[in-house]
C-alpha atoms as a PDB file:
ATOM      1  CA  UNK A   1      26.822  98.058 -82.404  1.00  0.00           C
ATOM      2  CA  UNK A   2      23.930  98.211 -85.398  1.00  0.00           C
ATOM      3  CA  UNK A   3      20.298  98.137 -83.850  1.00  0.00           C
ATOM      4  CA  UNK A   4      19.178  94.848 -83.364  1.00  0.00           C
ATOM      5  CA  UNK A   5      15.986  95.288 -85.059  1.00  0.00           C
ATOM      6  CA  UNK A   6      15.736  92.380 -88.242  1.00  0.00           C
ATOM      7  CA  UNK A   7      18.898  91.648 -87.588  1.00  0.00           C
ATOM      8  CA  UNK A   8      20.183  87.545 -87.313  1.00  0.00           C
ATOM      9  CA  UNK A   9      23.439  86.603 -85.705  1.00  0.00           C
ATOM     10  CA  UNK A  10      23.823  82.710 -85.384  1.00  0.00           C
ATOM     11  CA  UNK A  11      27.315  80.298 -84.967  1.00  0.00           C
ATOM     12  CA  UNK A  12      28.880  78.247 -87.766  1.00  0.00           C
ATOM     13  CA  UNK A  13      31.333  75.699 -87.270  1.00  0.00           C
ATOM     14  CA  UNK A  14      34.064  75.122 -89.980  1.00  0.00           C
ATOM     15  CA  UNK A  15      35.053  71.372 -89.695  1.00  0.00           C
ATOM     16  CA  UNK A  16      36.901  69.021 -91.773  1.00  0.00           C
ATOM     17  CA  UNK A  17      40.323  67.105 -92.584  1.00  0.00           C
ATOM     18  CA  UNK A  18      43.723  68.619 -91.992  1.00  0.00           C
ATOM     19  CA  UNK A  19      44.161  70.806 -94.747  1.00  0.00           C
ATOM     20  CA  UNK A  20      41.361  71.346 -96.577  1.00  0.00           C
ATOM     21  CA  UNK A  21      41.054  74.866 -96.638  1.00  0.00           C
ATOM     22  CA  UNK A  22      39.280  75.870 -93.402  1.00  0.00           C
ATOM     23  CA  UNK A  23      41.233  78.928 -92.240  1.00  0.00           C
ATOM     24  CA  UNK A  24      41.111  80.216 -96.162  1.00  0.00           C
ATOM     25  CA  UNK A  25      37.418  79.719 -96.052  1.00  0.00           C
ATOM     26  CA  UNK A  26      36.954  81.828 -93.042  1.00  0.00           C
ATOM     27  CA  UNK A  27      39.460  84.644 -93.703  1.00  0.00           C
ATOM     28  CA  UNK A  28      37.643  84.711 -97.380  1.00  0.00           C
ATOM     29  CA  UNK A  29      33.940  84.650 -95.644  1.00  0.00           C
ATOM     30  CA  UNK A  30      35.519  87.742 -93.191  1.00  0.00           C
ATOM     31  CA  UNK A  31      37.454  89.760 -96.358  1.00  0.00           C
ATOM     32  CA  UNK A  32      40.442  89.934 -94.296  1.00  0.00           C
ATOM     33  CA  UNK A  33      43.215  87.806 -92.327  1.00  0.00           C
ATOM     34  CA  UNK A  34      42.191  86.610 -88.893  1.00  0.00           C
ATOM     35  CA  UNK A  35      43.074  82.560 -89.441  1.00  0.00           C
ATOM     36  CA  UNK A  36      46.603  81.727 -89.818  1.00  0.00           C
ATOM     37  CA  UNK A  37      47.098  79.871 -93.157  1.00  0.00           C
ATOM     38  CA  UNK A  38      50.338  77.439 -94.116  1.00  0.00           C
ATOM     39  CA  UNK A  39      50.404  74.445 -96.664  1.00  0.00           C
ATOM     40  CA  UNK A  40      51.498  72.107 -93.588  1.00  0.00           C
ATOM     41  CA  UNK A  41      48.329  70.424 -92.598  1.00  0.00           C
ATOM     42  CA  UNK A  42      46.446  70.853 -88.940  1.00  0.00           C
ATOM     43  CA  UNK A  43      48.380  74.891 -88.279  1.00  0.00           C
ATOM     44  CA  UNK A  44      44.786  75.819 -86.906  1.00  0.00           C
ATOM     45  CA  UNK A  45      45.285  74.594 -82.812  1.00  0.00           C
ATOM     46  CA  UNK A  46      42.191  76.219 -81.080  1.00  0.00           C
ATOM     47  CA  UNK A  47      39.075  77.029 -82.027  1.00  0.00           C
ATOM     48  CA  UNK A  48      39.158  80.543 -83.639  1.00  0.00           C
ATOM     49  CA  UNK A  49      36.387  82.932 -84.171  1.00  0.00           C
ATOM     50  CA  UNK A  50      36.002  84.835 -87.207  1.00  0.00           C
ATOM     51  CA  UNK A  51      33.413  87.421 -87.818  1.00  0.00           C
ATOM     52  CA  UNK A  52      31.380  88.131 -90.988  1.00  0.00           C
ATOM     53  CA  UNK A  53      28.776  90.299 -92.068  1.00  0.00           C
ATOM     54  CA  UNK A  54      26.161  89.736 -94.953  1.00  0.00           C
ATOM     55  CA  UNK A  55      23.369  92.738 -94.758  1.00  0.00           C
ATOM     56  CA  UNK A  56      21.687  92.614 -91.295  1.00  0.00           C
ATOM     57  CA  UNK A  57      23.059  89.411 -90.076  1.00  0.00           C
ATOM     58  CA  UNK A  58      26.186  88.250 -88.614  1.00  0.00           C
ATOM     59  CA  UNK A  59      28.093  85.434 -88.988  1.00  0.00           C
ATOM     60  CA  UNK A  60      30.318  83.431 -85.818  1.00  0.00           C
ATOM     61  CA  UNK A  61      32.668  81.555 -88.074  1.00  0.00           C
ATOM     62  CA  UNK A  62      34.346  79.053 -85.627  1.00  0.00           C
ATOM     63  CA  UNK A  63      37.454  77.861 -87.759  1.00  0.00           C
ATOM     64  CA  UNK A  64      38.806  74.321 -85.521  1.00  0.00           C
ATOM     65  CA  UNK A  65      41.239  72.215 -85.908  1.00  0.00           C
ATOM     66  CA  UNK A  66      41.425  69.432 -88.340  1.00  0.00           C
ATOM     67  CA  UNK A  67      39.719  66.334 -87.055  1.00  0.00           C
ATOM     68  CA  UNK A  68      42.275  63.425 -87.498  1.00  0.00           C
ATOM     69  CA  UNK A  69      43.609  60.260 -85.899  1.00  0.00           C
ATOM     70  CA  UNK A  70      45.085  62.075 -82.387  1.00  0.00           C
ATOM     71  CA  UNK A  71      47.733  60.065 -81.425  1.00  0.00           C
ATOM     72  CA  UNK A  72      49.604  62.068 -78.376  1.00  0.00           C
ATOM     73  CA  UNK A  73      47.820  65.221 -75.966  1.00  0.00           C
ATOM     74  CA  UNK A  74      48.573  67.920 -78.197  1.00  0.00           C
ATOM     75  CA  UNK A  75      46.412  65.819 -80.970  1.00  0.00           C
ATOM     76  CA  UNK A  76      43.848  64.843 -78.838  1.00  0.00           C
ATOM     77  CA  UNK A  77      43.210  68.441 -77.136  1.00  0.00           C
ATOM     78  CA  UNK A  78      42.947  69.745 -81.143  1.00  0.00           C
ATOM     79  CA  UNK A  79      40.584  66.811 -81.534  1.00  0.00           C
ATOM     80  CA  UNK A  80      38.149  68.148 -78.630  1.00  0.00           C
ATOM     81  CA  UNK A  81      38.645  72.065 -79.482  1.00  0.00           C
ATOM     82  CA  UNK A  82      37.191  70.559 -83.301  1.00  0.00           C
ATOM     83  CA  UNK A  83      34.298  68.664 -82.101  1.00  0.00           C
ATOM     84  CA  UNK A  84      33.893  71.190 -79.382  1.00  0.00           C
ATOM     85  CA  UNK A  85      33.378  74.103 -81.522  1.00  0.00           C
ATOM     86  CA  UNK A  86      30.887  72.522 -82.953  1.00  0.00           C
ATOM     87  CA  UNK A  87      28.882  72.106 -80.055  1.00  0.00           C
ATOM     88  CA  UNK A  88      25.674  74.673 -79.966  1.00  0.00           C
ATOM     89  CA  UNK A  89      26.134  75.867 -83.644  1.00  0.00           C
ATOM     90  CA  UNK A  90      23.902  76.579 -85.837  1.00  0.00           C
ATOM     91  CA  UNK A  91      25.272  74.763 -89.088  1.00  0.00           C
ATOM     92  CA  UNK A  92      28.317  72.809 -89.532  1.00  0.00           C
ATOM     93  CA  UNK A  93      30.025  73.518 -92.629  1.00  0.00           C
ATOM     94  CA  UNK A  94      32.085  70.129 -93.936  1.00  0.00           C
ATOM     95  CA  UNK A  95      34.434  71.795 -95.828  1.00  0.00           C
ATOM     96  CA  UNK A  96      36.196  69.176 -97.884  1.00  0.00           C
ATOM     97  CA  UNK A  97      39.530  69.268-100.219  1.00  0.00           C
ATOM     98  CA  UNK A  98      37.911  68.361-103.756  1.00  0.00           C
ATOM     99  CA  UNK A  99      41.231  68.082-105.498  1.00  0.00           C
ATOM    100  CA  UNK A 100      42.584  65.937-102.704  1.00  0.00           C
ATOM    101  CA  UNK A 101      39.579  63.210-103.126  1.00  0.00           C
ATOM    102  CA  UNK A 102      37.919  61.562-100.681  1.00  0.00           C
ATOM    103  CA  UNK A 103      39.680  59.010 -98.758  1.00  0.00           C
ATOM    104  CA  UNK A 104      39.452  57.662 -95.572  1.00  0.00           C
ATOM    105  CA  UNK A 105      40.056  60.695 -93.059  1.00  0.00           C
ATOM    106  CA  UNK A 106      36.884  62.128 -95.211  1.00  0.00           C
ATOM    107  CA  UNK A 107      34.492  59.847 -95.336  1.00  0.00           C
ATOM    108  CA  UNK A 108      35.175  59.211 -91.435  1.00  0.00           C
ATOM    109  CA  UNK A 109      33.959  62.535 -90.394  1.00  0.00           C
ATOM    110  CA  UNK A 110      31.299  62.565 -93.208  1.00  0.00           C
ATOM    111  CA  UNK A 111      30.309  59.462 -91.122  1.00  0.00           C
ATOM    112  CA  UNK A 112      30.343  60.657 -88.279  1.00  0.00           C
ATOM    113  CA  UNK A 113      27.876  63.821 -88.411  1.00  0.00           C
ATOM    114  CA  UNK A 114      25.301  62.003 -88.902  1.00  0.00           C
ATOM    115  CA  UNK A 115      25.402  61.556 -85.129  1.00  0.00           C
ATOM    116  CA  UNK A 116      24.916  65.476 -84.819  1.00  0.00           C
ATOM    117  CA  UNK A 117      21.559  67.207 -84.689  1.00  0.00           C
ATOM    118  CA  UNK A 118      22.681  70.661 -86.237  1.00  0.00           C
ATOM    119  CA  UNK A 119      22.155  71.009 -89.779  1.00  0.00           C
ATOM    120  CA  UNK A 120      24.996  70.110 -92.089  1.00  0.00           C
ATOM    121  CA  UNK A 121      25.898  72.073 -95.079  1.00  0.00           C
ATOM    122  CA  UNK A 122      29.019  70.311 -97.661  1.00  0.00           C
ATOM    123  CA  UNK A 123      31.401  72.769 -99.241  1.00  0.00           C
ATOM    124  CA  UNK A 124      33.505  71.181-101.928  1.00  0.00           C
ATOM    125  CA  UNK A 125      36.693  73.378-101.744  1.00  0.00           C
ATOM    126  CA  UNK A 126      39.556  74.230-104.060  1.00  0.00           C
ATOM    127  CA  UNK A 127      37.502  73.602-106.790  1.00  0.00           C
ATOM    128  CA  UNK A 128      39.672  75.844-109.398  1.00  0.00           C
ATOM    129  CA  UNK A 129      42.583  72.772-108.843  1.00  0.00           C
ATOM    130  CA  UNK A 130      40.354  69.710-108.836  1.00  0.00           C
ATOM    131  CA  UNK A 131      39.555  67.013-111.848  1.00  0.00           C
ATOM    132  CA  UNK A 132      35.872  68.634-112.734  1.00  0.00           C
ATOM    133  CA  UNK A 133      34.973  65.407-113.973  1.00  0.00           C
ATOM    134  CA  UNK A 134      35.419  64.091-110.455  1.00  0.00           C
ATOM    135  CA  UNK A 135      33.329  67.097-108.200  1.00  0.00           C
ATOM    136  CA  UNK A 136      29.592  66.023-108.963  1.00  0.00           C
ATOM    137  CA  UNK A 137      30.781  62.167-108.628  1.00  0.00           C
ATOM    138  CA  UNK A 138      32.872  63.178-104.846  1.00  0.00           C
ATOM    139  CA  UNK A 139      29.097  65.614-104.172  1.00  0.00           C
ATOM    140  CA  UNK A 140      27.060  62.301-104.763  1.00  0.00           C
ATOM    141  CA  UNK A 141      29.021  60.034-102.906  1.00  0.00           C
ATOM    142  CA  UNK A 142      29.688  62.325 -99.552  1.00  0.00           C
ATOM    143  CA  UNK A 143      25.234  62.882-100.118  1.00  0.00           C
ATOM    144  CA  UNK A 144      25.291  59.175 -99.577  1.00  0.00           C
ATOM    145  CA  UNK A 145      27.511  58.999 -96.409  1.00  0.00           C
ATOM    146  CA  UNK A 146      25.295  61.790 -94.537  1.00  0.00           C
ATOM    147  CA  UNK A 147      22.321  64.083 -94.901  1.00  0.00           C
ATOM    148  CA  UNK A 148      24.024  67.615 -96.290  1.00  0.00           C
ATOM    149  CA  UNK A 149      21.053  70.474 -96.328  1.00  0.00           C
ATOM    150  CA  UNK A 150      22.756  71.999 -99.443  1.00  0.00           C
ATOM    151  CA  UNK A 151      26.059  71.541-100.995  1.00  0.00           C
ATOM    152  CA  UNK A 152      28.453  74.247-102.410  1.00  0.00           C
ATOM    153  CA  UNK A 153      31.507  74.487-104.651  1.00  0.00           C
ATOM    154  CA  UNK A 154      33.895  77.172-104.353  1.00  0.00           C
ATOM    155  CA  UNK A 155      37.378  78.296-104.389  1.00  0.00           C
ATOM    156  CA  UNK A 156      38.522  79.921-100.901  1.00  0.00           C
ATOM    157  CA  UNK A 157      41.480  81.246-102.367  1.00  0.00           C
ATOM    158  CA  UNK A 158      40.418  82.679-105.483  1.00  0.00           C
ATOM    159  CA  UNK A 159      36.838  83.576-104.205  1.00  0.00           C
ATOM    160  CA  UNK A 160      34.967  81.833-106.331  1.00  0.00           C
ATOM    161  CA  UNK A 161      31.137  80.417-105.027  1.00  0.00           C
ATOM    162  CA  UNK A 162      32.451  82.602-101.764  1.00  0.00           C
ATOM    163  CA  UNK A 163      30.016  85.479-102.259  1.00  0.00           C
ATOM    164  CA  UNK A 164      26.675  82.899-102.483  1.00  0.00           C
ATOM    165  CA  UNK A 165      28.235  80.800 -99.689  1.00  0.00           C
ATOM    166  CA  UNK A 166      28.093  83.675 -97.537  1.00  0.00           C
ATOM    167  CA  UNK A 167      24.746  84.661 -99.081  1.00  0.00           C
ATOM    168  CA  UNK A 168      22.971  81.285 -98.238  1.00  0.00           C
ATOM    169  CA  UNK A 169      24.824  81.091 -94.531  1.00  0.00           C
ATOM    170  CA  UNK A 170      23.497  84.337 -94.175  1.00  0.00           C
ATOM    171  CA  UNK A 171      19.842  83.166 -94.773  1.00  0.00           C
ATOM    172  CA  UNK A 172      20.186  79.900 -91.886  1.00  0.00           C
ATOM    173  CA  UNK A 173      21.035  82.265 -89.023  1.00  0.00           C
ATOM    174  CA  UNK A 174      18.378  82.525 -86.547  1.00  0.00           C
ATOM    175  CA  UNK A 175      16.911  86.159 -85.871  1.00  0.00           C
ATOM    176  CA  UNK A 176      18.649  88.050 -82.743  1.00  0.00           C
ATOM    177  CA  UNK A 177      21.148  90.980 -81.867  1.00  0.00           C
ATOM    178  CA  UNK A 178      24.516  91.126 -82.947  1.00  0.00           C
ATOM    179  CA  UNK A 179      27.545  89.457 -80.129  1.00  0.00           C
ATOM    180  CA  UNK A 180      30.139  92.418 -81.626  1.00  0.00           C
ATOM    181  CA  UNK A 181      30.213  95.220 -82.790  1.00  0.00           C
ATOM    182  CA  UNK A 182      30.267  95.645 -86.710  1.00  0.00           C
ATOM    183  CA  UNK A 183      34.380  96.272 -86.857  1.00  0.00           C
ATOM    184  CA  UNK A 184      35.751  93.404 -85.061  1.00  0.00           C
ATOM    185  CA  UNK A 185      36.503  90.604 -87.718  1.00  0.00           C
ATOM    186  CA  UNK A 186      38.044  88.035 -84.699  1.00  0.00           C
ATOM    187  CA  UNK A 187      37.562  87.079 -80.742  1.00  0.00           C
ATOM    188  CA  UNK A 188      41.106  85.988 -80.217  1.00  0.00           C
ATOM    189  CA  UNK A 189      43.195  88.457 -78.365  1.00  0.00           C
ATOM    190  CA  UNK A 190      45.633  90.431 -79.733  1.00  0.00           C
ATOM    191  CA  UNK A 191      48.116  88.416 -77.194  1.00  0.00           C
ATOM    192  CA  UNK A 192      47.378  85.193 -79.099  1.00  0.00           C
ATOM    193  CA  UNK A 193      47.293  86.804 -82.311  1.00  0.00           C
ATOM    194  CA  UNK A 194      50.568  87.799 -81.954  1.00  0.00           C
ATOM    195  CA  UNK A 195      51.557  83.859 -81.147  1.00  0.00           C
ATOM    196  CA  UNK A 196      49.367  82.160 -84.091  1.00  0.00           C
ATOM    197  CA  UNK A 197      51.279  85.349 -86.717  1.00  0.00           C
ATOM    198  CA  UNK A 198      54.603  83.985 -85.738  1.00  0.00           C
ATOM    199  CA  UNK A 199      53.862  80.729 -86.020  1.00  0.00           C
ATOM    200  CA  UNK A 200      52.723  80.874 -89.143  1.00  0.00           C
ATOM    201  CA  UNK A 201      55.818  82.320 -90.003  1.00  0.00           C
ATOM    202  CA  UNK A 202      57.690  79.175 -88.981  1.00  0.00           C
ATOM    203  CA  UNK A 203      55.527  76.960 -90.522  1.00  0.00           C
ATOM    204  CA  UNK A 204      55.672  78.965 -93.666  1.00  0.00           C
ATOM    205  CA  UNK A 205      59.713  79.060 -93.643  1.00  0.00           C
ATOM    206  CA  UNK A 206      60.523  75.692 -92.186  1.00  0.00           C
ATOM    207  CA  UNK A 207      57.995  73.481 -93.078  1.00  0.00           C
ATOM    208  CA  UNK A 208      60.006  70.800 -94.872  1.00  0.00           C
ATOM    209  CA  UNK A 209      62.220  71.288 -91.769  1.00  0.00           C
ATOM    210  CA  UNK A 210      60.579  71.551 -88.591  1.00  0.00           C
ATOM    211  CA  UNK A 211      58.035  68.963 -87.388  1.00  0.00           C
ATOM    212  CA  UNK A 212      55.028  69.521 -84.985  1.00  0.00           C
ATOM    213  CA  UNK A 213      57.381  69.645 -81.904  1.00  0.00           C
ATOM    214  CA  UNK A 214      57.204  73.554 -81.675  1.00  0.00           C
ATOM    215  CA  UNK A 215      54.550  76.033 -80.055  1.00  0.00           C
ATOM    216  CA  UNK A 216      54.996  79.987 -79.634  1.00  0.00           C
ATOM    217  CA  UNK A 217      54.308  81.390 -76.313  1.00  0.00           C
ATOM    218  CA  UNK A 218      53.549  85.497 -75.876  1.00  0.00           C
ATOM    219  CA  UNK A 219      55.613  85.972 -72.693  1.00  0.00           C
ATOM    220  CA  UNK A 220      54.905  89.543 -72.584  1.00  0.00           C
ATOM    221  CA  UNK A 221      52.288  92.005 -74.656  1.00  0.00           C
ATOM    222  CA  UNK A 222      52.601  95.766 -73.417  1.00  0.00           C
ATOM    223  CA  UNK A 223      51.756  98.874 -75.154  1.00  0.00           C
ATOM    224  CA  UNK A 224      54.418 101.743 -75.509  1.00  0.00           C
ATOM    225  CA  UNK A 225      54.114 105.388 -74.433  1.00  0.00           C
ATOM    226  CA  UNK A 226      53.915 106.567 -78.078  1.00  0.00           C
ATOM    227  CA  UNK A 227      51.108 103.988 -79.354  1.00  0.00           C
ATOM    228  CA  UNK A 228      53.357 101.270 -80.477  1.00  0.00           C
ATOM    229  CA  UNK A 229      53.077  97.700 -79.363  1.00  0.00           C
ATOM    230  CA  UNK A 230      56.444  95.750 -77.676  1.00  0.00           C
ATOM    231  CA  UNK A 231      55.864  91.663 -77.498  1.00  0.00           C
ATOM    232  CA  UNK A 232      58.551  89.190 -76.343  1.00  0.00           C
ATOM    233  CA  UNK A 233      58.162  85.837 -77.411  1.00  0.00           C
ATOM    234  CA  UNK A 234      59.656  82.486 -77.249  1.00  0.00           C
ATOM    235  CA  UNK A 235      59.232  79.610 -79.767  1.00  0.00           C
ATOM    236  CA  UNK A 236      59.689  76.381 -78.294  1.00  0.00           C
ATOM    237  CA  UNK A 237      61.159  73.291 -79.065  1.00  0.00           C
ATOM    238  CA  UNK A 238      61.865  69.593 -78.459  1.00  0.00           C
ATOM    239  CA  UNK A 239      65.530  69.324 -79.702  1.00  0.00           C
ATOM    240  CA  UNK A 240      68.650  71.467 -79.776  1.00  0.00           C
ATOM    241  CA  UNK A 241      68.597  70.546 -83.476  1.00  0.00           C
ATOM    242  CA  UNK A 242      65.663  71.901 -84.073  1.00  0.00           C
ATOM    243  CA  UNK A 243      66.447  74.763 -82.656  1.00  0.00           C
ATOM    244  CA  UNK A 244      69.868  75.339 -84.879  1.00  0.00           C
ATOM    245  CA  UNK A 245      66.812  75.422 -87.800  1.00  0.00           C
ATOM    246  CA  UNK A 246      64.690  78.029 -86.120  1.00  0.00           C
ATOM    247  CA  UNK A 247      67.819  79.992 -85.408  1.00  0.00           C
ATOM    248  CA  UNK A 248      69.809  79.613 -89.013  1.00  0.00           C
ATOM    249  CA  UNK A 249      73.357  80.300 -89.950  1.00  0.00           C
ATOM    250  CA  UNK A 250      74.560  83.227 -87.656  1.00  0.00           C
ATOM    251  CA  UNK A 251      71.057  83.769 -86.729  1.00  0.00           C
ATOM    252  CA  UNK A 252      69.648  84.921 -89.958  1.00  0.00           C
ATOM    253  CA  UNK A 253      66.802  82.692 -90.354  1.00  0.00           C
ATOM    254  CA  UNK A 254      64.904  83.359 -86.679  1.00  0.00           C
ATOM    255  CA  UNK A 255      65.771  87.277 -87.834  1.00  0.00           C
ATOM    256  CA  UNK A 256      63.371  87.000 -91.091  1.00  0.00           C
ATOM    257  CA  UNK A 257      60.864  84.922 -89.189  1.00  0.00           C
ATOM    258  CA  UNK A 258      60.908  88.016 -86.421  1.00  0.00           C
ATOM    259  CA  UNK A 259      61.019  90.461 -89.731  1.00  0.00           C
ATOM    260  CA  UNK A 260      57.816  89.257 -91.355  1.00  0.00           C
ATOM    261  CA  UNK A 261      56.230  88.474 -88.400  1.00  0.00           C
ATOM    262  CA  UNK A 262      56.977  91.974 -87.322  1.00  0.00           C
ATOM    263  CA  UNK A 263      55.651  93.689 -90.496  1.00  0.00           C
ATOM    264  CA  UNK A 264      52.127  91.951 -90.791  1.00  0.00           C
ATOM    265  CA  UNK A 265      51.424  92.412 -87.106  1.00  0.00           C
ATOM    266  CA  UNK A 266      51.869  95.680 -87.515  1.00  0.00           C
ATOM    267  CA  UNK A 267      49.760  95.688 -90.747  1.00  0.00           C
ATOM    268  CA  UNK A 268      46.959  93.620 -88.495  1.00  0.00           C
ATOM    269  CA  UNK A 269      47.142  96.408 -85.302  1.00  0.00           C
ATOM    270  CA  UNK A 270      47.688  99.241 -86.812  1.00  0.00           C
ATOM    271  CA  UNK A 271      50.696  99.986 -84.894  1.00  0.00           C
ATOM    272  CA  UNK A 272      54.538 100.069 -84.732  1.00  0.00           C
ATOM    273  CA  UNK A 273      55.237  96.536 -83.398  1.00  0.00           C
ATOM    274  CA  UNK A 274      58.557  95.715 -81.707  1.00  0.00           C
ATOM    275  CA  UNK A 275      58.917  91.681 -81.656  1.00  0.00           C
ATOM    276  CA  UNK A 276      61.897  90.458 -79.500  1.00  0.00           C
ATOM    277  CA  UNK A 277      61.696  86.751 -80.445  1.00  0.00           C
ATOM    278  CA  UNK A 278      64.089  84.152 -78.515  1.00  0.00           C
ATOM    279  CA  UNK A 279      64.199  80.024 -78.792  1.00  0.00           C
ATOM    280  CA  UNK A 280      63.874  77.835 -75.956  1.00  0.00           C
ATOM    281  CA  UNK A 281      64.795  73.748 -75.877  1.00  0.00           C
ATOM    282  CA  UNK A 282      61.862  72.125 -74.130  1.00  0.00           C
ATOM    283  CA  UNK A 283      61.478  68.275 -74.782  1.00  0.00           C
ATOM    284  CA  UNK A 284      58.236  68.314 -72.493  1.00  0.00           C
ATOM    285  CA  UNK A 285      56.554  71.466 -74.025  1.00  0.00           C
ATOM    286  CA  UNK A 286      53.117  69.512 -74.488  1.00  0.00           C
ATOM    287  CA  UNK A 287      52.704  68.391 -70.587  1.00  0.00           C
ATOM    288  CA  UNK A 288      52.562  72.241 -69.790  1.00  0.00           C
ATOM    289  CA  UNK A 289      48.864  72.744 -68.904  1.00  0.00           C
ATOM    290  CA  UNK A 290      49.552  76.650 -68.288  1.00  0.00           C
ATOM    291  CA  UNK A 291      51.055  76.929 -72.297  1.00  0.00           C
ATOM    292  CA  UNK A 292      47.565  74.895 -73.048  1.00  0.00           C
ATOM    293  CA  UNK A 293      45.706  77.430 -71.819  1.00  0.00           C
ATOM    294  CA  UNK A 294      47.826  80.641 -73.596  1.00  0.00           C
ATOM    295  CA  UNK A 295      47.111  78.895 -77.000  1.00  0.00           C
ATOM    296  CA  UNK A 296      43.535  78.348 -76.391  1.00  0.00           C
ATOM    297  CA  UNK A 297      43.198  74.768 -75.983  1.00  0.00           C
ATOM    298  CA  UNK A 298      41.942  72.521 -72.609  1.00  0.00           C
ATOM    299  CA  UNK A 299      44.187  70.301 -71.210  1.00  0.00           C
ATOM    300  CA  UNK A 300      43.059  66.594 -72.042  1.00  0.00           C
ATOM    301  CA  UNK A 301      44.112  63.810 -70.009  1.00  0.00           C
END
């Protein structure tokens, strides 16, 4: 770890609607993967910690779950992990989908801040696909709902307005010691890493298919003799059709999901990775508190 001396390390929590660009935001603030991205709206579960750097300071990017309507306990334990990471930050960053517009899941959490203390910064995203005409107008109107400190545009996935995003965030974090040491990007373990890779991998091959009714668990995580990594894992379900999907014709679809799961886990440890990957039919998945816990969420009642 760097010595502490002018250094500034201070927590920022990423809020905002399902699918506005959160994870992007904080893998593009880290300049590498450590949030699991999809098109499907709410993917992020827990509250996830990246880590940044910008000169002496460091940043605790804590990347939550879209806030939304919850209407069942999964929902409503993503709904606490959001609000919850933003509990004891520094600045909460609204980041808001500017080519999606501002309707009524917006403005609600816009709304809504205003009953928190912590300074509030707005960051119109995905600003390289929205009407330009439209991003000063959506600005003024979202100044009205709340009082923003500062408001940025950028592009998380092209990386445009990143680098002065990260400069300014940079400049609000109070003066102390580093939490981690300079090479560690994440505070997830590589257990649940392993769970939130796969995932992603179903969400990004099945997501006109498979619904919310799914979950990966890491049943086992154990290192090899010659440095490589073996993980067994099972995806659960709700229905025996959905787990036909997972599996595919002969098994071939559950084989590329294991496939490119396999290869960027190995690209994100550094290792060999063996992934043994099996499906399990579990209509009450979400009433297991212990499965909760692996994923990093409390149990809510």
């Amino acid at each position: 770890m760097e010595n502490s001396v002018n250094q500034s390390c201070g927590l920022i929590a990423v809020v905002g609607a399902p699918n506005a660009g959160k994870s992007t935001l904080v893998n593009a603030l880290v300049g590498q993967k450590v949030a699991i991205v999809s098109p499907k709206a709410q993917t992020t579960r827990a509250r996830l910690m990246g880590i940044a750097i910008e000169a002496d300071t460091q940043l605790l990017l804590v990347d939550t779950p879209g806030i939304f309507e919850p209407k069942r306990r999964l929902d409503r334990a993503m709904v606490q992990a959001a609000w919850g990471g933003a509990e004891g930050s520094d600045v909460i960053a609204l980041v808001v989908d500017a080519k999606g517009g501002l309707g009524s899941k917006v403005t609600d959490i816009v709304e809504s801040l205003n009953d928190r203390k912590e300074p509030k910064l707005l960051i119109l995203n995905k600003v390289d696909l929205a009407d330009k005409g439209k991003l000063l107008i959506h600005a003024e109107r979202l100044n009205g709902l709340a009082d923003f400190a500062e408001t940025f545009f950028v592009s998380a996935a092209t990386g445009d307005g990143v680098p002065h995003l990260k400069t300014e965030l940079a400049k609000r974090m109070p003066e102390g010691p580093w939490h981690f040491p300079d090479d560690q990007v994440a505070d997830v373990t590589d257990r649940m890493l392993a769970a939130e890779v796969t995932r992603e991998q179903l969400y990004l091959q099945l997501h006109a298919e498979l619904p919310y009714d799914s979950a990966v668990e890491t049943e086992r995580y154990s290192e090899r003799d010659d440095g490589s990594v073996e993980i067994h894992q099972q995806i659960l379900v709700a229905r025996d059709t959905q787990r036909a999907i997972v599996l595919g014709k002969g098994g071939a679809r559950i084989k590329e999901i294991g496939a490119r799961a396999r290869a960027e886990l190995k690209t994100l440890l550094g290792v060999p990775v063996h992934l043994y990957l099996h499906v399990k039919v579990n209509p009450r998945w979400e009433e297991d508190r212990g499965l909760y816990r692996d994923i990093g969420l409390d149990w809510v009642e």
